[in-house]
N, C-alpha and C. Protein backbone atom coordinates (compact mmCIF):
# COMPACT_ATOMS: atom_id res chain seq x y z
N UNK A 1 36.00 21.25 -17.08
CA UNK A 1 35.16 20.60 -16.07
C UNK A 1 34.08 19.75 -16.74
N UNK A 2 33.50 20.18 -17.71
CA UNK A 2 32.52 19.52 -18.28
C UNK A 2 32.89 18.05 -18.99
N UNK A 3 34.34 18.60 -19.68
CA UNK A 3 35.04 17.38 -20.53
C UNK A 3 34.81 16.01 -19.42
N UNK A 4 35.64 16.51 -18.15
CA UNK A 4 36.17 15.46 -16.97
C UNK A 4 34.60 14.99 -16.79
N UNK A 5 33.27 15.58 -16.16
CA UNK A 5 32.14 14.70 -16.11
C UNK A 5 31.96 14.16 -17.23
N UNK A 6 31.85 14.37 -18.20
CA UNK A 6 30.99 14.22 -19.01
C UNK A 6 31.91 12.51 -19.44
N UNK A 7 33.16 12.30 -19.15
CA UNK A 7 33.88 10.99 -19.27
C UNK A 7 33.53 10.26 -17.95
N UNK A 8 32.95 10.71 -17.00
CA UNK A 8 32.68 9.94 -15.61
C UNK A 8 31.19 9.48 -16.12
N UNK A 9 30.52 9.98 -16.99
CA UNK A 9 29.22 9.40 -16.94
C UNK A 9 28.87 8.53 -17.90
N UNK A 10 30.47 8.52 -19.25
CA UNK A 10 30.19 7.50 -20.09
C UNK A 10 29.64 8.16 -21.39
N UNK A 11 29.83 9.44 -21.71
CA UNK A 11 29.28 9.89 -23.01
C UNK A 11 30.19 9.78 -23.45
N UNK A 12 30.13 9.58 -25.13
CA UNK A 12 30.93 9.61 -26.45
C UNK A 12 31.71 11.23 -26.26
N UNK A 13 32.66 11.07 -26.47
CA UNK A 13 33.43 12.81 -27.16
C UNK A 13 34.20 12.61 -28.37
N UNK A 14 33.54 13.64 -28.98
CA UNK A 14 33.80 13.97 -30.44
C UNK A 14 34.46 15.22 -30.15
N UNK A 15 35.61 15.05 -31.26
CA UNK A 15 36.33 16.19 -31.49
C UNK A 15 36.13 16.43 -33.14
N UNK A 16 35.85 17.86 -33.59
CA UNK A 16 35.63 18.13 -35.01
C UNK A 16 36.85 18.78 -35.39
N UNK A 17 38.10 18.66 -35.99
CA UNK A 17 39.27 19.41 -36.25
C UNK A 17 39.48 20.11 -37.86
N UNK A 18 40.31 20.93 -37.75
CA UNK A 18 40.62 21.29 -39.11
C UNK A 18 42.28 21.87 -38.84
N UNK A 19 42.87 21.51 -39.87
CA UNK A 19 44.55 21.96 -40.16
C UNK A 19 44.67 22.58 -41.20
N UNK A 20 45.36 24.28 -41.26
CA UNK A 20 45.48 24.52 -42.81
C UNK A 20 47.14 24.36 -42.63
N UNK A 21 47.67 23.96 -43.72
CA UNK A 21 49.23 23.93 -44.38
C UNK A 21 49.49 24.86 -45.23
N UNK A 22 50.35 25.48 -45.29
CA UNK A 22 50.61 25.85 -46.51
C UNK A 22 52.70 25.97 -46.65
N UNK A 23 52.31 25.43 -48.37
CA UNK A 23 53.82 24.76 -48.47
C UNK A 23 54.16 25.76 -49.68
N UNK A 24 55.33 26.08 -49.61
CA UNK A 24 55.74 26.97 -50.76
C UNK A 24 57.06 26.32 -51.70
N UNK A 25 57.24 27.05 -52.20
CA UNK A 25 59.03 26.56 -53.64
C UNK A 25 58.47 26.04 -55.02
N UNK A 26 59.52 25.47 -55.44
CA UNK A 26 59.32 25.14 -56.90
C UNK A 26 59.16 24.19 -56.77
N UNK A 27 59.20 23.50 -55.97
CA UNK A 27 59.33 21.60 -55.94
C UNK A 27 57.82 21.16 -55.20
N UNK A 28 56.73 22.33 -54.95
CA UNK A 28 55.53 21.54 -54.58
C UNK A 28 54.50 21.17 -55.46
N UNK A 29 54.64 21.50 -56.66
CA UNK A 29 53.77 20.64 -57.29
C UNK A 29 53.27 19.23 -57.32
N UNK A 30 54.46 18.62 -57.28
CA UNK A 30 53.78 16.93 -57.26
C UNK A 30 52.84 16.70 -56.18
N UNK A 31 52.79 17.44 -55.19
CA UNK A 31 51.60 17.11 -54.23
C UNK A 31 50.27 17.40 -54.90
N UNK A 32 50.17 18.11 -55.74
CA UNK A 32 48.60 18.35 -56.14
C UNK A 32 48.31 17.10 -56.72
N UNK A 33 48.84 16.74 -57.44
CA UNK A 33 48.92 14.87 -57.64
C UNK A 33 48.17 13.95 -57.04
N UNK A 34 48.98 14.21 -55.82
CA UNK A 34 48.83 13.06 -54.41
C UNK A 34 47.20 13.59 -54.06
N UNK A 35 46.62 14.70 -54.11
CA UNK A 35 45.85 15.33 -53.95
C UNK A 35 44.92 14.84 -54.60
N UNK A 36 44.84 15.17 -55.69
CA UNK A 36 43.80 15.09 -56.76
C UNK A 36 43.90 14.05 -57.17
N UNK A 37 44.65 12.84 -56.60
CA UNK A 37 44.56 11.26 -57.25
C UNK A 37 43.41 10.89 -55.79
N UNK A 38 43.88 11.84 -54.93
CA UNK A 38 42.43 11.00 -53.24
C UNK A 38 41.00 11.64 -53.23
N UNK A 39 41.56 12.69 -54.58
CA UNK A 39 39.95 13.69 -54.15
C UNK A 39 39.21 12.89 -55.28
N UNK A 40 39.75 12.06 -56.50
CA UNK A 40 39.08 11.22 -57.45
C UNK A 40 38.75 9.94 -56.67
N UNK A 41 39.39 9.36 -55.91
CA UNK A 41 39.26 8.05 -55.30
C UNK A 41 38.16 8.34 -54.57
N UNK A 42 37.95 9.76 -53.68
CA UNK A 42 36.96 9.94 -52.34
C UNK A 42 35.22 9.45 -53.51
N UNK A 43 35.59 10.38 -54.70
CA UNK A 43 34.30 10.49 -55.44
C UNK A 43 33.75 9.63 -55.99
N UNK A 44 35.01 8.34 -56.20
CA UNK A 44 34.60 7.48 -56.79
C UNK A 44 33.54 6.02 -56.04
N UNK A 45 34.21 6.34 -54.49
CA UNK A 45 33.78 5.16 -53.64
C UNK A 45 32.54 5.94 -52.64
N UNK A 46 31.91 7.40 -53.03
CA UNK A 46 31.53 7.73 -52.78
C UNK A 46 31.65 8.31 -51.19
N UNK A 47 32.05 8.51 -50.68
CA UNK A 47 32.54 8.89 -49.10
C UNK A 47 32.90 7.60 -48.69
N UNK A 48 33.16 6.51 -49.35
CA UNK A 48 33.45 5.27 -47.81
C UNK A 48 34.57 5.51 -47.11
N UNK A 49 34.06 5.75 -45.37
CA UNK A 49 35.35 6.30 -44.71
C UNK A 49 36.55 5.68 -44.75
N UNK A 50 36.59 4.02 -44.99
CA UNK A 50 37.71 3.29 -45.04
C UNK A 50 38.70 3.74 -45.97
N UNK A 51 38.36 4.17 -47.38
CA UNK A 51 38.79 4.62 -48.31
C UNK A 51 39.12 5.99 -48.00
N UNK A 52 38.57 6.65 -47.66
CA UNK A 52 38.92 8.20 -47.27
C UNK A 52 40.59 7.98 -46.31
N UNK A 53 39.88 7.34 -45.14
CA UNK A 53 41.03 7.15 -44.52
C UNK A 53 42.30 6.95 -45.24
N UNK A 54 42.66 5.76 -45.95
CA UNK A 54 43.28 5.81 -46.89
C UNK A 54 43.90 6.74 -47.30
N UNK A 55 43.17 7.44 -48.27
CA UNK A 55 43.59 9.01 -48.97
C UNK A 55 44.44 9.91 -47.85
N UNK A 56 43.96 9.58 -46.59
CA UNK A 56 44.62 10.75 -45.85
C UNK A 56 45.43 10.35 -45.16
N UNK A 57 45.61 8.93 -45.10
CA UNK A 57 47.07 8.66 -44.53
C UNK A 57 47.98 8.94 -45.75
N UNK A 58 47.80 9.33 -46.91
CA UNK A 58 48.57 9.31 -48.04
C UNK A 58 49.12 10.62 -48.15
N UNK A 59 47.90 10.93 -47.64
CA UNK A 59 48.55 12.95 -47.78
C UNK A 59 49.29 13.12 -46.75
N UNK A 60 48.58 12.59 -45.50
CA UNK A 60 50.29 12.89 -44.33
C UNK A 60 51.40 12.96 -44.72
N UNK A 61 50.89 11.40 -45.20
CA UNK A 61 52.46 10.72 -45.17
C UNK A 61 53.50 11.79 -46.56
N UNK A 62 52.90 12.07 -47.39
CA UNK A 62 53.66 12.79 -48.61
C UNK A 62 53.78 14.31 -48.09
N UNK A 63 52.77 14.61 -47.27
CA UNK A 63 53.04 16.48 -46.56
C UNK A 63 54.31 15.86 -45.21
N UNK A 64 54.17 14.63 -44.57
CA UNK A 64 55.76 14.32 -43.72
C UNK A 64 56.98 14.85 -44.77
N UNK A 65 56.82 14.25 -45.99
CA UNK A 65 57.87 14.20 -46.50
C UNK A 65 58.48 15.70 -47.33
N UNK A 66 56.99 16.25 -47.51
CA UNK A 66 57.76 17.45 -47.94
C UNK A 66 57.67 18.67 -46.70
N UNK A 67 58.08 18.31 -46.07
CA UNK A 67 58.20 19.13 -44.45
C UNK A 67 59.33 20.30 -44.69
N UNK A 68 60.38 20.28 -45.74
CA UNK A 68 61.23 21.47 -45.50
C UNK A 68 60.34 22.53 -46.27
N UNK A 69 59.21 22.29 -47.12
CA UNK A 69 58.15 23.50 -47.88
C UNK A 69 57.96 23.80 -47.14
N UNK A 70 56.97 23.36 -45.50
CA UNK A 70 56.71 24.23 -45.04
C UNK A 70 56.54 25.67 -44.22
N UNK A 71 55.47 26.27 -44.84
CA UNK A 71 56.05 27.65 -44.74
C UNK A 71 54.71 28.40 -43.35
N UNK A 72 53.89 27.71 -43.41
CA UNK A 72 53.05 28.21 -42.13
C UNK A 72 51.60 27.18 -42.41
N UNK A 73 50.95 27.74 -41.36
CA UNK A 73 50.26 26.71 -40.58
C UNK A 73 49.14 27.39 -39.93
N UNK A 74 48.05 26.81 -39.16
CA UNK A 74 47.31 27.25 -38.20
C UNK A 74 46.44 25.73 -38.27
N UNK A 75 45.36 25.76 -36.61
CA UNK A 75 44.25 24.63 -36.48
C UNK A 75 43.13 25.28 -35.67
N UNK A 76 42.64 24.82 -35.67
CA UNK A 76 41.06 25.29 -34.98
C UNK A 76 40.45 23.93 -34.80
N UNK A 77 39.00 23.62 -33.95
CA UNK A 77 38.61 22.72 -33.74
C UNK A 77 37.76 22.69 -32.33
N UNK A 78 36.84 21.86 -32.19
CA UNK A 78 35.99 22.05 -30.66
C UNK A 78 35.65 20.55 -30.29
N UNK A 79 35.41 20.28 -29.24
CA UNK A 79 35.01 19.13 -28.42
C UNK A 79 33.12 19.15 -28.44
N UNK A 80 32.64 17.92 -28.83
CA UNK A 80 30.62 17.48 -28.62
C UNK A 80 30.35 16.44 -27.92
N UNK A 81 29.58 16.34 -27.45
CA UNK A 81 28.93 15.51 -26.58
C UNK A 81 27.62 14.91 -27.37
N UNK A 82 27.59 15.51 -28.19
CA UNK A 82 26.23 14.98 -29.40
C UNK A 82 26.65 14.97 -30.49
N UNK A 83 26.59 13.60 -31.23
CA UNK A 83 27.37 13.77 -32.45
C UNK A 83 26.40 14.21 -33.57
N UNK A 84 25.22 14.84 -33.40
CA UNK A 84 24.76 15.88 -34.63
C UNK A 84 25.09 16.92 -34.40
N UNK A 85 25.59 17.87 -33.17
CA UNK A 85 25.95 18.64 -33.55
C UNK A 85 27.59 18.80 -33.86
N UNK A 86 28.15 17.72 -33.50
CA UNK A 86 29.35 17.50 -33.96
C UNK A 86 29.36 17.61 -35.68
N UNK A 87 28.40 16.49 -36.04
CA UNK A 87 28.24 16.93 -37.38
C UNK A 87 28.05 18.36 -38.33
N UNK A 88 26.87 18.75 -37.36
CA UNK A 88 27.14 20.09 -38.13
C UNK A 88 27.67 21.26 -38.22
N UNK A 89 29.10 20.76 -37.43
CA UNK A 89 30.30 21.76 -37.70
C UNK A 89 31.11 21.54 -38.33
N UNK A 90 30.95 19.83 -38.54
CA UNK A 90 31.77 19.32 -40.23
C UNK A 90 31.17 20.00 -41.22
N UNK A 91 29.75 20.10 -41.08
CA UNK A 91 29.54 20.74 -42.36
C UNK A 91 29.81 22.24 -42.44
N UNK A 92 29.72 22.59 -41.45
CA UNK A 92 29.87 24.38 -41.78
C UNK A 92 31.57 24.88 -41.44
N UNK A 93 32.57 23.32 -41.74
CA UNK A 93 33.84 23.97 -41.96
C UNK A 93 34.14 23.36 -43.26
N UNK A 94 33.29 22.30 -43.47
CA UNK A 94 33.07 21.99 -45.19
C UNK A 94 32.84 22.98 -46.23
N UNK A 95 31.49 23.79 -46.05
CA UNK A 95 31.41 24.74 -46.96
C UNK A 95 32.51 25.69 -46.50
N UNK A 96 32.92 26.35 -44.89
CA UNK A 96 33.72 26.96 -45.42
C UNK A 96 35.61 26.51 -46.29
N UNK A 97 35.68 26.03 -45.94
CA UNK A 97 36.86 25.52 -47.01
C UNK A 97 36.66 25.34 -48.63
N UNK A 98 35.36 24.81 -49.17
CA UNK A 98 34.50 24.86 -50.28
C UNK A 98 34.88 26.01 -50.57
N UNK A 99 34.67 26.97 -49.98
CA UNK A 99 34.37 28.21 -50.65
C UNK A 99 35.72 28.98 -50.73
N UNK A 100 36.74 28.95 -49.97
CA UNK A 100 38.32 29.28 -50.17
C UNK A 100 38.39 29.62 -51.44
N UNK A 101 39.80 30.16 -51.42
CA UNK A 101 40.02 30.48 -53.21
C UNK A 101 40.57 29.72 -53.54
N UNK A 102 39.80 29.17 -54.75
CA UNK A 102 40.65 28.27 -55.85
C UNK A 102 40.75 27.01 -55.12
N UNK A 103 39.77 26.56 -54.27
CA UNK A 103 40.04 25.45 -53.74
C UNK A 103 39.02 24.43 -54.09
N UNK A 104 38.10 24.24 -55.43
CA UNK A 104 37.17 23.27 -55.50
C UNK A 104 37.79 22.79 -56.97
N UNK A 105 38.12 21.40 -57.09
CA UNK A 105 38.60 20.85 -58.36
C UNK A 105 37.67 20.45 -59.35
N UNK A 106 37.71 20.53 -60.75
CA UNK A 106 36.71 20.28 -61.32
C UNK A 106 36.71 18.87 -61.66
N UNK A 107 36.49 17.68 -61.43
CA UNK A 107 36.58 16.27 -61.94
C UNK A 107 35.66 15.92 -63.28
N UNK A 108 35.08 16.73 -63.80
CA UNK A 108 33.78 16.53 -64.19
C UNK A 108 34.26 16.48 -65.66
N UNK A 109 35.80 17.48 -66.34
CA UNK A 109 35.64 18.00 -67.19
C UNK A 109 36.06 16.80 -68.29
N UNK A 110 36.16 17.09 -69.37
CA UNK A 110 36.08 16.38 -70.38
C UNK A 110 37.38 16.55 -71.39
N UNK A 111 38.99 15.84 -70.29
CA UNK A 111 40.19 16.18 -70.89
C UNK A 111 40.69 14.96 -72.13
N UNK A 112 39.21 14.13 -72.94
CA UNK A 112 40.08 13.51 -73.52
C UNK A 112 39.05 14.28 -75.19
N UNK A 113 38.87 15.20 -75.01
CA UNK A 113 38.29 16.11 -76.31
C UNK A 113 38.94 16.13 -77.16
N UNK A 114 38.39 15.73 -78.29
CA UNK A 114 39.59 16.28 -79.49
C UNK A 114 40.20 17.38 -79.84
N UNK A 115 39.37 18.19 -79.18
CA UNK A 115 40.03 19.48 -79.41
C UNK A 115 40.41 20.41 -77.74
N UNK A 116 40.77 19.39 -77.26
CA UNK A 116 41.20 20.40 -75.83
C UNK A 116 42.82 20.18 -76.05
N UNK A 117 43.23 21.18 -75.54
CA UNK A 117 44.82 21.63 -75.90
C UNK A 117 45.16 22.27 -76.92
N UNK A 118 44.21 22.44 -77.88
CA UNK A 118 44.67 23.17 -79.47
C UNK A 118 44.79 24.34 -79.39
N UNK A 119 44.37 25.19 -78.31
CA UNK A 119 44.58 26.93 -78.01
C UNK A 119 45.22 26.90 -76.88
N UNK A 120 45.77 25.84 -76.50
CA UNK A 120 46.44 25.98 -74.50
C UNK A 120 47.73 26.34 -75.19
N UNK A 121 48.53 27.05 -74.35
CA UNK A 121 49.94 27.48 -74.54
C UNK A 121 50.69 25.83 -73.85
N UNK A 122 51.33 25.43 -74.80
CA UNK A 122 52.23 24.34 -74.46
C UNK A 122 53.48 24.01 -72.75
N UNK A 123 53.39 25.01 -72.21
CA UNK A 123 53.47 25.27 -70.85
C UNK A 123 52.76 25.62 -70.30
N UNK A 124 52.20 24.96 -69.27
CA UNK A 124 51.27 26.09 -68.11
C UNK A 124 52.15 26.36 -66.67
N UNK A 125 51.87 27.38 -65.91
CA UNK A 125 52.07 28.12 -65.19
C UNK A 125 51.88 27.04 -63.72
N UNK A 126 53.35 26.89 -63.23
CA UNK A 126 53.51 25.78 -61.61
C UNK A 126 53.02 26.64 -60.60
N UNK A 127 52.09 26.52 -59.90
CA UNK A 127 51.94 27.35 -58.87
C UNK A 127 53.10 26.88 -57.69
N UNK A 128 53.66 27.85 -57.03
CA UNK A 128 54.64 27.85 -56.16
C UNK A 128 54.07 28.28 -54.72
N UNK A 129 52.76 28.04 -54.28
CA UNK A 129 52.17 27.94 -52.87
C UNK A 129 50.97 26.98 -53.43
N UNK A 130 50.99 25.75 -52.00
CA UNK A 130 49.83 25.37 -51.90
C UNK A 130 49.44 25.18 -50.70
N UNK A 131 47.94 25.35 -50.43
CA UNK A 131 46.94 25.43 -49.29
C UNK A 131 46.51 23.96 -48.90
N UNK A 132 46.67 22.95 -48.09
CA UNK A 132 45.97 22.09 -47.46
C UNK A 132 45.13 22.14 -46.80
N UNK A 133 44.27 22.18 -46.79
CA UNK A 133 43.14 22.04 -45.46
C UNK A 133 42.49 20.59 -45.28
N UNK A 134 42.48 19.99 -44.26
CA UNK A 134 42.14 18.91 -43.58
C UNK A 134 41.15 18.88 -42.54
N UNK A 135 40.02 18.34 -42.51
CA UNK A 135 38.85 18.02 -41.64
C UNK A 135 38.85 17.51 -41.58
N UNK A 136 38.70 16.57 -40.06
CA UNK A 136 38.51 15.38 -39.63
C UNK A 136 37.37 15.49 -38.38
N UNK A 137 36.20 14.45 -38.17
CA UNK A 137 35.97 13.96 -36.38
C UNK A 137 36.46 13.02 -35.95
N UNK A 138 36.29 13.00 -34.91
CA UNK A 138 36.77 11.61 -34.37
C UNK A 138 36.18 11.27 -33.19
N UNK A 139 36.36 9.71 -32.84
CA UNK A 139 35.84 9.93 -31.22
C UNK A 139 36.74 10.13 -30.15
N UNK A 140 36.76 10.13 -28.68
CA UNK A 140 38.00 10.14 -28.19
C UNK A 140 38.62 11.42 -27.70
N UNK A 141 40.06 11.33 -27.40
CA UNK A 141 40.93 12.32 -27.31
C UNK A 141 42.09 12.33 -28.04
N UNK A 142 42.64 13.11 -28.39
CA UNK A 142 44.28 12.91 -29.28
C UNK A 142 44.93 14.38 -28.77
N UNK A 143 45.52 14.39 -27.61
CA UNK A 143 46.35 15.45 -27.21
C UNK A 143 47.58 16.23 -28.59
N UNK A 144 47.60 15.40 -29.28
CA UNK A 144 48.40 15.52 -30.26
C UNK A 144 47.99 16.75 -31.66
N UNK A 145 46.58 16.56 -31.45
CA UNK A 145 45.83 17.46 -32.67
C UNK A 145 45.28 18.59 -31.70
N UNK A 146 45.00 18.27 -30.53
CA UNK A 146 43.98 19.23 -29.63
C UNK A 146 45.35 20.09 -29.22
N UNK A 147 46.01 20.89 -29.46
CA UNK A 147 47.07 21.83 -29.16
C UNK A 147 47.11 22.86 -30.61
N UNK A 148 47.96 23.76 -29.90
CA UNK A 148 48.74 24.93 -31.19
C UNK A 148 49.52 24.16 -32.35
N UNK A 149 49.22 23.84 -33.20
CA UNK A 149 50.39 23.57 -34.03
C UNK A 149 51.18 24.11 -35.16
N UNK A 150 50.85 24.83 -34.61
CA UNK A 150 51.94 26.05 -35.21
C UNK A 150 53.60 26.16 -35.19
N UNK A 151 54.09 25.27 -35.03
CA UNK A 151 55.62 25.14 -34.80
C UNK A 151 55.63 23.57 -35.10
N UNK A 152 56.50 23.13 -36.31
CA UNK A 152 57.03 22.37 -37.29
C UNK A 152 57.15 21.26 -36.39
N UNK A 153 57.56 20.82 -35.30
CA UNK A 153 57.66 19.32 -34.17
C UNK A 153 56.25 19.22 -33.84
N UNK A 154 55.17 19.82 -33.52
CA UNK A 154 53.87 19.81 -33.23
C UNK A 154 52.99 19.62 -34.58
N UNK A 155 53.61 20.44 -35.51
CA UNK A 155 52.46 19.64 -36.86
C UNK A 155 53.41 18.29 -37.24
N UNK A 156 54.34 18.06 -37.21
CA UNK A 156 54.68 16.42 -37.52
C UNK A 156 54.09 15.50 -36.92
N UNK A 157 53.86 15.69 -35.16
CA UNK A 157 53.07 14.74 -34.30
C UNK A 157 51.79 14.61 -34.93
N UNK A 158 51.12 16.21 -34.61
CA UNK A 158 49.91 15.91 -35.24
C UNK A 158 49.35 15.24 -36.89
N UNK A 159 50.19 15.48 -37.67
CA UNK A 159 49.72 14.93 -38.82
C UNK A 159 50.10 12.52 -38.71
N UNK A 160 50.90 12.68 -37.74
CA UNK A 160 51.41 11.12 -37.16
C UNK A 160 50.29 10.81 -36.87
N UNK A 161 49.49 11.70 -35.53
CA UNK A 161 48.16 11.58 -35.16
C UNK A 161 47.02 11.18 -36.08
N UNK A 162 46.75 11.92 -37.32
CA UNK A 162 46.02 11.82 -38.03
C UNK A 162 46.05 10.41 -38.53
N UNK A 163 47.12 9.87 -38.34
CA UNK A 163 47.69 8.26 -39.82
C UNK A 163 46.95 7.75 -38.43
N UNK A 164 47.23 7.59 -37.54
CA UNK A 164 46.90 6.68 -36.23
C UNK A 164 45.42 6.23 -36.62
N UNK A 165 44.35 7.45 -36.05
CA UNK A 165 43.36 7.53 -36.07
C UNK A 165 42.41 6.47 -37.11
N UNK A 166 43.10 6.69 -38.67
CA UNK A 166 42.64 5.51 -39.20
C UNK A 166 42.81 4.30 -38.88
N UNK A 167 44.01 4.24 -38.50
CA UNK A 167 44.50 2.92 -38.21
C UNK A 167 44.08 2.37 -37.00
N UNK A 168 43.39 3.48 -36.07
CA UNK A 168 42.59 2.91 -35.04
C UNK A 168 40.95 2.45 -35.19
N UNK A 169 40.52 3.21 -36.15
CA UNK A 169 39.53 3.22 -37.12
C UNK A 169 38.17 4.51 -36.08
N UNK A 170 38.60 5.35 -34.98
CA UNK A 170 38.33 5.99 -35.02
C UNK A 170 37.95 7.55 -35.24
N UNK A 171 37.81 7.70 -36.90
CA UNK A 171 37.45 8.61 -37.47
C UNK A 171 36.03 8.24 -38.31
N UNK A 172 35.25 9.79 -37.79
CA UNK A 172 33.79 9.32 -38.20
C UNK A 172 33.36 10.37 -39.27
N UNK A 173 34.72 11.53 -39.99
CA UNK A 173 34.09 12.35 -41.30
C UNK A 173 36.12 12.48 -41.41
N UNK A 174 36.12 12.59 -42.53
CA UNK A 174 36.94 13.31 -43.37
C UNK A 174 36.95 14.15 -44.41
N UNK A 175 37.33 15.19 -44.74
CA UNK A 175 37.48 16.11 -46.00
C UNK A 175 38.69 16.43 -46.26
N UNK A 176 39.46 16.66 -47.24
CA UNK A 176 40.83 17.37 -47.87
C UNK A 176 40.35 18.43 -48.78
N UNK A 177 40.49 19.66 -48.62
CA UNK A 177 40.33 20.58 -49.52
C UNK A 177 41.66 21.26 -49.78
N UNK A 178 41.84 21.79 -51.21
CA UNK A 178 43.52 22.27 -51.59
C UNK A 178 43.17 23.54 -52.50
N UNK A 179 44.16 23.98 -52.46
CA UNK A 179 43.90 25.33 -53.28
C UNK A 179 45.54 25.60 -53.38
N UNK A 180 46.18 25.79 -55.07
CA UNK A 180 44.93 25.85 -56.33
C UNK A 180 44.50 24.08 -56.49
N UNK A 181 43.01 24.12 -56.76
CA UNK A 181 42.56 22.74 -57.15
C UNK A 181 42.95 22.00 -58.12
N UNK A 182 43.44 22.91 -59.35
CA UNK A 182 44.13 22.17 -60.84
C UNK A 182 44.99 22.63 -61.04
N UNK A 183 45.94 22.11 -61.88
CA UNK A 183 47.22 22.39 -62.83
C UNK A 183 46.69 23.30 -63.37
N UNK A 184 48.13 24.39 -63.23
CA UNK A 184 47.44 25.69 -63.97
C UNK A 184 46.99 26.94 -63.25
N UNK A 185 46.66 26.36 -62.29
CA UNK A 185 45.84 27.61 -61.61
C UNK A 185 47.00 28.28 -60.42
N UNK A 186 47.16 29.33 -60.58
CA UNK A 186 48.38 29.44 -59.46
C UNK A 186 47.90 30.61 -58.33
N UNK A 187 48.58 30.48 -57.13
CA UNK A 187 47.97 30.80 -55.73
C UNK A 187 49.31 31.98 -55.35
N UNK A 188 48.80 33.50 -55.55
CA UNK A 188 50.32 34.00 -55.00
C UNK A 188 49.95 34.11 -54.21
N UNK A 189 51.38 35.32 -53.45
CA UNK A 189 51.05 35.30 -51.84
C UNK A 189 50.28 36.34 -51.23
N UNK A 190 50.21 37.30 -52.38
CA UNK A 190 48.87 38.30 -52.02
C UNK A 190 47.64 37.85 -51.63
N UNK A 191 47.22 36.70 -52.24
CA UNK A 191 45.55 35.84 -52.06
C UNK A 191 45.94 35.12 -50.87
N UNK A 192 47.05 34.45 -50.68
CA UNK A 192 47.10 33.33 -49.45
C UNK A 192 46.91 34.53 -48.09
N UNK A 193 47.04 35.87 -48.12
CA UNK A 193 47.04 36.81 -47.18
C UNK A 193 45.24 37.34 -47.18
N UNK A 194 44.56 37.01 -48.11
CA UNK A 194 43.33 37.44 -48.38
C UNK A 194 42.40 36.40 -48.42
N UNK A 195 42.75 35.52 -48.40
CA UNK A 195 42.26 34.45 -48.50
C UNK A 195 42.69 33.06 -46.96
N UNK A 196 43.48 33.60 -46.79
CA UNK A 196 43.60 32.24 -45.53
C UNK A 196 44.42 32.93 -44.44
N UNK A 197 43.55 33.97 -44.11
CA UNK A 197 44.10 35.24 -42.63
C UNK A 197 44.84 34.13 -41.69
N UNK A 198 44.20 32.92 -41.26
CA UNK A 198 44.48 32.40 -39.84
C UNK A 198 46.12 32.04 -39.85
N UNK A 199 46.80 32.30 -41.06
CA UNK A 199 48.05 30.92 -40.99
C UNK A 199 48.88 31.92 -40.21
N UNK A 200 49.80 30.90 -39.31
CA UNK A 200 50.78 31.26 -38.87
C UNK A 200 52.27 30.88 -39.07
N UNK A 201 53.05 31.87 -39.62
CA UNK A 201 54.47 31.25 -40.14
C UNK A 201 55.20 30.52 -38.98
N UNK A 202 55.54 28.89 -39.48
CA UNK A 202 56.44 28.40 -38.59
C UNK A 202 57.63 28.59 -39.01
C-alpha cells in the first residue's frame, strides 16, 4: 500500500539488493580472474559508477556463462523512499559481506619482489567453491530482482536484470564481494555452511 501511494505522489523508490552465488567444480577458477581484474579496475577509477557498471555487466555476463556450476543461491533486499537511508543499508550490507570469510582481496601486496615465490610450493591449491555476492541500488522497480531467486530461470533473468540497469544507467551504488579473494586460498564446504547460512540449493 505504501509502495502504490508513495508512486501517486511522485517520490523516488530505491531498491537496495544483494545476490549471493555460489558456483562449485574444477573449472571455476577462471572467474576469480574476471573478479579480481573489476575489483582492480573499481580501485583504480575510484568508485566511478560508470566503470563499476561495467565490471558488473562483466561478471553477469561470465556467471551467465558458467551457469551449469551453479550450485545454490539466495537474495535479500528492501524498498526507500529516502535515499540516505537507502544508503545506509548499502553500507551495512557492505561491511557485512566485508567481513564474510575469505572475502576481502589484498591489492596492495607487492608480487613483483625479488624474493616472493622462493618458499611458495610451485603449485598452489584451486579452490573448487566460489561465493559471489553482489550489491546493487537502484531507482525504480525491476520485478525481475525483487522475487525468490532461488531456482536457476529466475537467477538468469535476474542477473539479465542487473546488465539492463547499467545500460539504463539507473544504478546509484554497486559492490562485488567474492570469497576466496586470492589464488590460493580455498573455500570448502564446511565454511560455505558456516559462513553463508542463507544459500539455497538450486
Amino acid at each position: 500500500m505504501r509502495d502504490t501511494f508513495n508512486k501517486m505522489i511522485g517520490r523516488t523508490r530505491y531498491v537496495v539488493f544483494r545476490l549471493f552465488l555460489h558456483l562449485g567444480g574444477g573449472e571455476v577458477a577462471p572467474i576469480l580472474g574476471v573478479l579480481n581484474s573489476a575489483g582492480r579496475d573499481a580501485i583504480d577509477v575510484d568508485g566511478d559508477l560508470e566503470v563499476l557498471g561495467e565490471g558488473l555487466v562483466e561478471i553477469s555476463q561470465t556467471l551467465l556463462q558458467y551457469d551449469e556450476y551453479w550450485l545454490s543461491a539466495a537474495n535479500e533486499g528492501d524498498v526507500f523512499f529516502d535515499e540516505g537511508e537507502a544508503g545506509d543499508y548499502v553500507n551495512e550490507l557492505f561491511t557485512d559481506s566485508a567481513e564474510r570469510y575469505l572475502s576481502e582481496p589484498n591489492y596492495s601486496s607487492d608480487s613483483g619482489s625479488s624474493d616472493s615465490g622462493l618458499n611458495e610450493p610451485l603449485s598452489i591449491p584451486i579452490t573448487s567453491n566460489i561465493i559471489v555476492m553482489i550489491t546493487v541500488a537502484y531507482e525504480g522497480e525491476v520485478p525481475d530482482l525483487e522475487t525468490d531467486l532461488s531456482n536457476i530461470q529466475a537467477l538468469k533473468e535476474g542477473l539479465k536484470a542487473l546488465i539492463n540497469l547499467h545500460y539504463k544507467h539507473r544504478l546509484k551504488a554497486i559492490q562485488v564481494h567474492f570469497s576466496p579473494a586470492q589464488l590460493g586460498d580455498e573455500l570448502t564446504s564446511d565454511q560455505l555452511l558456516q559462513y553463508y547460512p542463507e544459500l539455497i540449493p538450486l
